[in-house]
Protein backbone atom coordinates (compact mmCIF):
# COMPACT_ATOMS: atom_id res chain seq x y z
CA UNK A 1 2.25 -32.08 1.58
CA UNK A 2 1.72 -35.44 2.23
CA UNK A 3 2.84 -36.67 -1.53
CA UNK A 4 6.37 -35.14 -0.85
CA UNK A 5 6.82 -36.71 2.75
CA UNK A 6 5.98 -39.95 1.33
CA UNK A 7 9.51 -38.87 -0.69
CA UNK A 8 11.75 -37.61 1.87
CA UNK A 9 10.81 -38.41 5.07
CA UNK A 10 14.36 -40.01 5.68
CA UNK A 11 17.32 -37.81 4.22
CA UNK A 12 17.91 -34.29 3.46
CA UNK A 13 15.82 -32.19 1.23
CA UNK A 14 16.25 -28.94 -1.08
CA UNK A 15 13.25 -26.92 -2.62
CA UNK A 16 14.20 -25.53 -5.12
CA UNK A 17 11.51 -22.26 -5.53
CA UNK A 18 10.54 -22.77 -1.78
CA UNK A 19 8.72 -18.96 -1.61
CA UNK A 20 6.41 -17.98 1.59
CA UNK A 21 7.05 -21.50 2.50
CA UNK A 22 3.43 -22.55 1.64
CA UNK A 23 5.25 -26.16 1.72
CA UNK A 24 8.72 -25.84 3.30
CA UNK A 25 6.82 -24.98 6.51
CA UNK A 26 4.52 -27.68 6.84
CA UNK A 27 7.04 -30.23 5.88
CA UNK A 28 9.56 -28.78 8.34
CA UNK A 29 7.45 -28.98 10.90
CA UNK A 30 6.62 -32.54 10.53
CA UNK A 31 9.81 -33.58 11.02
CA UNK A 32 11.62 -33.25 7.58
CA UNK A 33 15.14 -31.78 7.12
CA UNK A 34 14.46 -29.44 4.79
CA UNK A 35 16.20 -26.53 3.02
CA UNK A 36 15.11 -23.77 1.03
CA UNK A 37 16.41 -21.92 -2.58
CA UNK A 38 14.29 -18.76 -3.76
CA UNK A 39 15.08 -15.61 -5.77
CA UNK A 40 12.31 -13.67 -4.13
CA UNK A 41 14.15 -11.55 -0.85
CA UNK A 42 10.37 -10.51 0.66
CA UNK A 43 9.14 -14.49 0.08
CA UNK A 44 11.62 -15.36 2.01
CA UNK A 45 11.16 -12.99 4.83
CA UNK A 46 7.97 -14.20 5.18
CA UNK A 47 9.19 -17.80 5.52
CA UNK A 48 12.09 -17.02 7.91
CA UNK A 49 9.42 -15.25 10.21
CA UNK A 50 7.42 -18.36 10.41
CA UNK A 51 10.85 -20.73 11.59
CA UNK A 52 12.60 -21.05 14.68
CA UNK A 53 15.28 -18.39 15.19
CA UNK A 54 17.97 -21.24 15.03
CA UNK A 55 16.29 -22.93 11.75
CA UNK A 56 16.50 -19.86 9.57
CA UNK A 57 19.70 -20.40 7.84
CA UNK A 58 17.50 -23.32 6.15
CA UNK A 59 16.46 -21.09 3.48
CA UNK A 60 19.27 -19.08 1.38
CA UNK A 61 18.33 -16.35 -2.04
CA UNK A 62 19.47 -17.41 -4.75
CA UNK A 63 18.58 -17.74 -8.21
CA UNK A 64 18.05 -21.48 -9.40
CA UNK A 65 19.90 -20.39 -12.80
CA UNK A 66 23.17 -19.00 -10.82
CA UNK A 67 25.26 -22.29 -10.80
CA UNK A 68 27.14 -23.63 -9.06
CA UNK A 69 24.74 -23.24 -5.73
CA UNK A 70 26.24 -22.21 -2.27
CA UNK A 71 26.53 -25.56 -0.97
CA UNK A 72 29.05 -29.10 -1.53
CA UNK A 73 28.98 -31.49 -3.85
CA UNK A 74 26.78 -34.73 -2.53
CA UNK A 75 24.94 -32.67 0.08
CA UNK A 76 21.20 -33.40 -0.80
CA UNK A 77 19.48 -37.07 -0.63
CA UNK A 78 16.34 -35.11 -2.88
CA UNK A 79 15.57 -32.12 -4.97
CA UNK A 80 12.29 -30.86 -5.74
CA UNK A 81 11.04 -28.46 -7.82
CA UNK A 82 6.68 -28.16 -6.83
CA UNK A 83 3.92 -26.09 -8.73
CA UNK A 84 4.94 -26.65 -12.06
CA UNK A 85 8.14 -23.64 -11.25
CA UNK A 86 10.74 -25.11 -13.20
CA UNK A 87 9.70 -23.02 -16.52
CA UNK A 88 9.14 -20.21 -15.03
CA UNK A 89 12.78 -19.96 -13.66
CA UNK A 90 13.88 -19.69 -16.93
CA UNK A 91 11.93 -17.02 -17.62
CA UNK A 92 14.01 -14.67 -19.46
CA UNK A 93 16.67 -17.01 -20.33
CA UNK A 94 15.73 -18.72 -23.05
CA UNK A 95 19.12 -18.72 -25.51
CA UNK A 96 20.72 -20.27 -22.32
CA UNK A 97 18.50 -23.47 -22.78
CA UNK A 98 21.17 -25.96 -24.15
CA UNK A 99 23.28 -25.77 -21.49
CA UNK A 100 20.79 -27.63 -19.30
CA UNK A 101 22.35 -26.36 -16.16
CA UNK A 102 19.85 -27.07 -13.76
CA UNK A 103 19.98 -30.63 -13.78
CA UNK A 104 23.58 -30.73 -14.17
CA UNK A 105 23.63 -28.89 -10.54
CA UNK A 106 20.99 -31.31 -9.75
CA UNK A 107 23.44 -34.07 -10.43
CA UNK A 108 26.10 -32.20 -8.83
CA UNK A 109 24.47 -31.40 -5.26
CA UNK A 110 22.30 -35.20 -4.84
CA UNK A 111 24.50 -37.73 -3.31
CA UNK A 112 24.37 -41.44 -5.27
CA UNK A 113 20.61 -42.77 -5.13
CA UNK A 114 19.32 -39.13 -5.18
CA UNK A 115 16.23 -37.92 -6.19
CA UNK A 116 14.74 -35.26 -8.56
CA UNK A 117 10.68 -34.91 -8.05
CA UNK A 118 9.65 -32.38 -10.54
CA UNK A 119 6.31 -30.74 -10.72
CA UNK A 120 4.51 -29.66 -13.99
CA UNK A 121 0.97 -29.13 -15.15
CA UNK A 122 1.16 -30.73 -18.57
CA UNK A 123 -0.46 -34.25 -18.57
CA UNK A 124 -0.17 -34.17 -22.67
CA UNK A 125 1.99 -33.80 -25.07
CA UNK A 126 1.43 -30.37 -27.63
CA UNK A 127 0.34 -31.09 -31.66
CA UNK A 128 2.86 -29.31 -33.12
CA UNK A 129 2.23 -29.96 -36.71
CA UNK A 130 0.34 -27.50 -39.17
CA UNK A 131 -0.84 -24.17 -37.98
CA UNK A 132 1.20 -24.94 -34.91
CA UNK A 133 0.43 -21.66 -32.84
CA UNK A 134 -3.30 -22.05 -33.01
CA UNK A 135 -3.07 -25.59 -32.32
CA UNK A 136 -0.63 -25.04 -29.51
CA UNK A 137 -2.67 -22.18 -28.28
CA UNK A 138 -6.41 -24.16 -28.13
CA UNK A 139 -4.20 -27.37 -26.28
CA UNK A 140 -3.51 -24.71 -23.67
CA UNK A 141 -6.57 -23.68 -23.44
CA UNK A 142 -8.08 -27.30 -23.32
CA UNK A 143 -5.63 -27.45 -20.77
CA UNK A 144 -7.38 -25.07 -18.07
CA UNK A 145 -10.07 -26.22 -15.74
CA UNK A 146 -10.70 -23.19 -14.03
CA UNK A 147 -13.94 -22.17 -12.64
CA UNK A 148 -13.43 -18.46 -12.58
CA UNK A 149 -11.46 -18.35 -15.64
CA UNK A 150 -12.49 -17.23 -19.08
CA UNK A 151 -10.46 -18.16 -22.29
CA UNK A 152 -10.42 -18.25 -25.87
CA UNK A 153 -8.20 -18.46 -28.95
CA UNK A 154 -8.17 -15.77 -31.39
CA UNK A 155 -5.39 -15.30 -34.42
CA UNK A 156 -3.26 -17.67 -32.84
CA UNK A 157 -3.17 -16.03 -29.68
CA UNK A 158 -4.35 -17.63 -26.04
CA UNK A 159 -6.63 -15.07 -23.88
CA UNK A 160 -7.25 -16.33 -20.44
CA UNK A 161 -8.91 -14.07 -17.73
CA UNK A 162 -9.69 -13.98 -14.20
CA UNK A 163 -11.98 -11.68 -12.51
CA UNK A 164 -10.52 -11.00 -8.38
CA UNK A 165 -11.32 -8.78 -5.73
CA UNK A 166 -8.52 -6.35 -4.65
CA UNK A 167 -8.43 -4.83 -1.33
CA UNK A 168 -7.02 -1.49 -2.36
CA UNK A 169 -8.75 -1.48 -5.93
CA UNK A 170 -11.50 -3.26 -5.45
CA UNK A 171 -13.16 -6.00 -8.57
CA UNK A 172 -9.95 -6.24 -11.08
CA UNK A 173 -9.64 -8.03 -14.01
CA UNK A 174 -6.33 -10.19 -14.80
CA UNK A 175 -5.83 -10.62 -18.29
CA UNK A 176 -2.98 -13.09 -19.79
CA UNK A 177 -2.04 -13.01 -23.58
CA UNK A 178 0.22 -15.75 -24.62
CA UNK A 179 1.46 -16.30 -27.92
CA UNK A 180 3.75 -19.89 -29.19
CA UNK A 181 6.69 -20.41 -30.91
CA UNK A 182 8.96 -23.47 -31.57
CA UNK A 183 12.46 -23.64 -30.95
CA UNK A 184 15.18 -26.06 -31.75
CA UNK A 185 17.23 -26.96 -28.97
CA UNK A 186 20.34 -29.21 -28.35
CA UNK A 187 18.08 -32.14 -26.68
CA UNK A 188 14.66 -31.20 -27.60
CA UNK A 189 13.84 -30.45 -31.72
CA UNK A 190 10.57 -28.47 -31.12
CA UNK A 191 10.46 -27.12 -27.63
CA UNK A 192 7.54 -24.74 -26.91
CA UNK A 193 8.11 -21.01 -26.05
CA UNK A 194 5.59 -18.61 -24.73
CA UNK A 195 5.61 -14.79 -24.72
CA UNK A 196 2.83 -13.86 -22.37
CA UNK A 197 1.81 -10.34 -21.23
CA UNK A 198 -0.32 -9.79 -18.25
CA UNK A 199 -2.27 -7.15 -17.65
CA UNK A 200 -3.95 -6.10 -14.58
CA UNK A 201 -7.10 -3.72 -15.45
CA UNK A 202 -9.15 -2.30 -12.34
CA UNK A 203 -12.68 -2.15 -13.60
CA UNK A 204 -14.68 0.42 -11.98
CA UNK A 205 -12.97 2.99 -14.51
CA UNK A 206 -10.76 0.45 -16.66
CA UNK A 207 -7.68 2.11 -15.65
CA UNK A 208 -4.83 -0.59 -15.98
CA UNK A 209 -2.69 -0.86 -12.78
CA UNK A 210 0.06 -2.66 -14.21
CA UNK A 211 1.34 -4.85 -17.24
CA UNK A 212 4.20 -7.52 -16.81
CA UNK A 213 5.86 -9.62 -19.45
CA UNK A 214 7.40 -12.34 -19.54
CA UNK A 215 9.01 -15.85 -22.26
CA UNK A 216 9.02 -19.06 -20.56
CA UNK A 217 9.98 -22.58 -21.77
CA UNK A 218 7.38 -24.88 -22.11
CA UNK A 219 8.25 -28.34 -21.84
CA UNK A 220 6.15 -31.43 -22.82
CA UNK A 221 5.79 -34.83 -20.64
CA UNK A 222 7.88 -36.61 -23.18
CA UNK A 223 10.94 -34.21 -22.76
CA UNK A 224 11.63 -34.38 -19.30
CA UNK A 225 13.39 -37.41 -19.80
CA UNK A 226 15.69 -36.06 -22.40
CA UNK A 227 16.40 -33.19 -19.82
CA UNK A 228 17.35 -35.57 -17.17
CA UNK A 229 18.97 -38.45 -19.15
CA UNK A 230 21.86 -35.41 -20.04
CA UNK A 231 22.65 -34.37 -16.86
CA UNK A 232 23.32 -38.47 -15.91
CA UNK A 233 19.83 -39.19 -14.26
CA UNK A 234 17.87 -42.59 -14.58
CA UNK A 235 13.96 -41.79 -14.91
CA UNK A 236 12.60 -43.13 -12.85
CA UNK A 237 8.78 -42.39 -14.24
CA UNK A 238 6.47 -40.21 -14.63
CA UNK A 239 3.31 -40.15 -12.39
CA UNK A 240 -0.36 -38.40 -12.18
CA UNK A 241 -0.09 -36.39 -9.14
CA UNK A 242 -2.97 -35.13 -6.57
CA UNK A 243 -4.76 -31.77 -7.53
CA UNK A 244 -2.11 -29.58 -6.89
CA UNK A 245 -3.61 -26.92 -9.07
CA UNK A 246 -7.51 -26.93 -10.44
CA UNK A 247 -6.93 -30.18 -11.99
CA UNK A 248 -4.28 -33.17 -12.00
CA UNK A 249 -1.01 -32.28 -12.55
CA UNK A 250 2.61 -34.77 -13.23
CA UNK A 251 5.53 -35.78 -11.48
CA UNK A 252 8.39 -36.33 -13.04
CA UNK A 253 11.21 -38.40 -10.72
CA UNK A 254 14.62 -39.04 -11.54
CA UNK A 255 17.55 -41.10 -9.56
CA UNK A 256 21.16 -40.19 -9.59
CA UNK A 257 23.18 -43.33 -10.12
């Protein structure tokens, strides 16, 4: 919280991917004018029941990839885009990639001096030479600094799982599978894509409870820029952030001219 005040303190603010409000609430109630962009209808729910009555229009559903958004050109003084989201709002969407519409919205919605803080979890940039997948796949998992995580590589494939406690099913096991491909894009020559199936196993009788699936972008540090540059955005840089997640994490901050 106190990394994105030191942002937008002064101005007005859209998250995009705001949820339960885990930040959007906090931030509102010290004193930042803040608004809200989620897909999720019961996320948001919870977030309106934790604002004043008159404050809930803040917060509108919407799907970051539905452009143009429900509000005027110019009408934002920052964006951001926290816990590494911005990939996984493409999920699903992946032919669509060239078009680059997010940032061009960006553009549209900041006023002049505007800016962009985007959060991702990549610090490095993948080796995608050789056997690509398995070296893709063992960067990932070099990646991962979870204590109560298990991983390995095997054929190419990255197997990470976490062991929780469930209060209907009790101990359950959450499996993810990821495989990596490359695809050439308009503005980035080899951008990353993962397929990744998760699988939720309870383990008292190893009955599985439920299997999702999902193919996600995966951008590197060194292609934000290219993203941003497009659209008409100065980066500004790109910073190590506090331990959003289990370990550091980047920022990536552009300015609208």
């Amino acid at each position: 919280m106190d990394y994105y005040r030191g942002y937008i303190q002064d101005g007005i603010t859209l998250e995009i991917g705001c949820g339960t409000g885990r930040l959007l609430v906090p931030l509102f109630q010290a004193g930042c004018n803040i608004y809200g962009m989620d897909i999720s209808a019961p996320m948001l729910e919870k977030l309106k029941s934790q604002l004043p009555s008159a404050d809930r229009h803040r917060v509108v559903q919407w799907s970051t990839l539905e452009t143009p958004y429900p509000v005027d050109d110019e009408s934002f003084d920052r964006v951001i885009i926290p816990f590494s989201s911005f990939g996984l709002m493409h999920e699903g969407h992946i032919d669509d990639l060239d078009e680059n519409k997010v940032f061009h919205e960006f553009y549209r919605i900041l006023r002049p001096g505007g800016l962009v803080i985007l959060n991702d979890a990549r610090i490095y940039v993948h080796d995608k030479s050789g056997n690509h997948k398995a070296s893709i796949a063992q960067q990932e998992l070099e990646g991962k600094q979870d204590k109560d995580m298990e991983g390995h590589v095997k054929d190419n494939k990255l197997f990470l799982t976490f062991k929780q406690h469930h209060p209907k099913h009790g101990e359950i096991k959450e499996e993810w599978i990821s495989t990596f491909t490359l695809k050439k894009t308009r503005l980035i020559p080899a951008l990353v894509i993962r397929e990744r199936e998760i699988v939720f196993t309870r383990l008292r009788d190893h009955q599985v409870l439920e299997k999702q699936h999902e193919i996600i972008p995966v951008w590197d540090a060194e292609d934000y820029p290219a993203l941003g540059k497009d659209a008409g955005f100065e980066h500004v840089k790109t910073e190590t952030t506090p331990k959003f997640h289990v370990s550091a994490t980047v920022a990536h901050i552009f300015r609208k001219p």
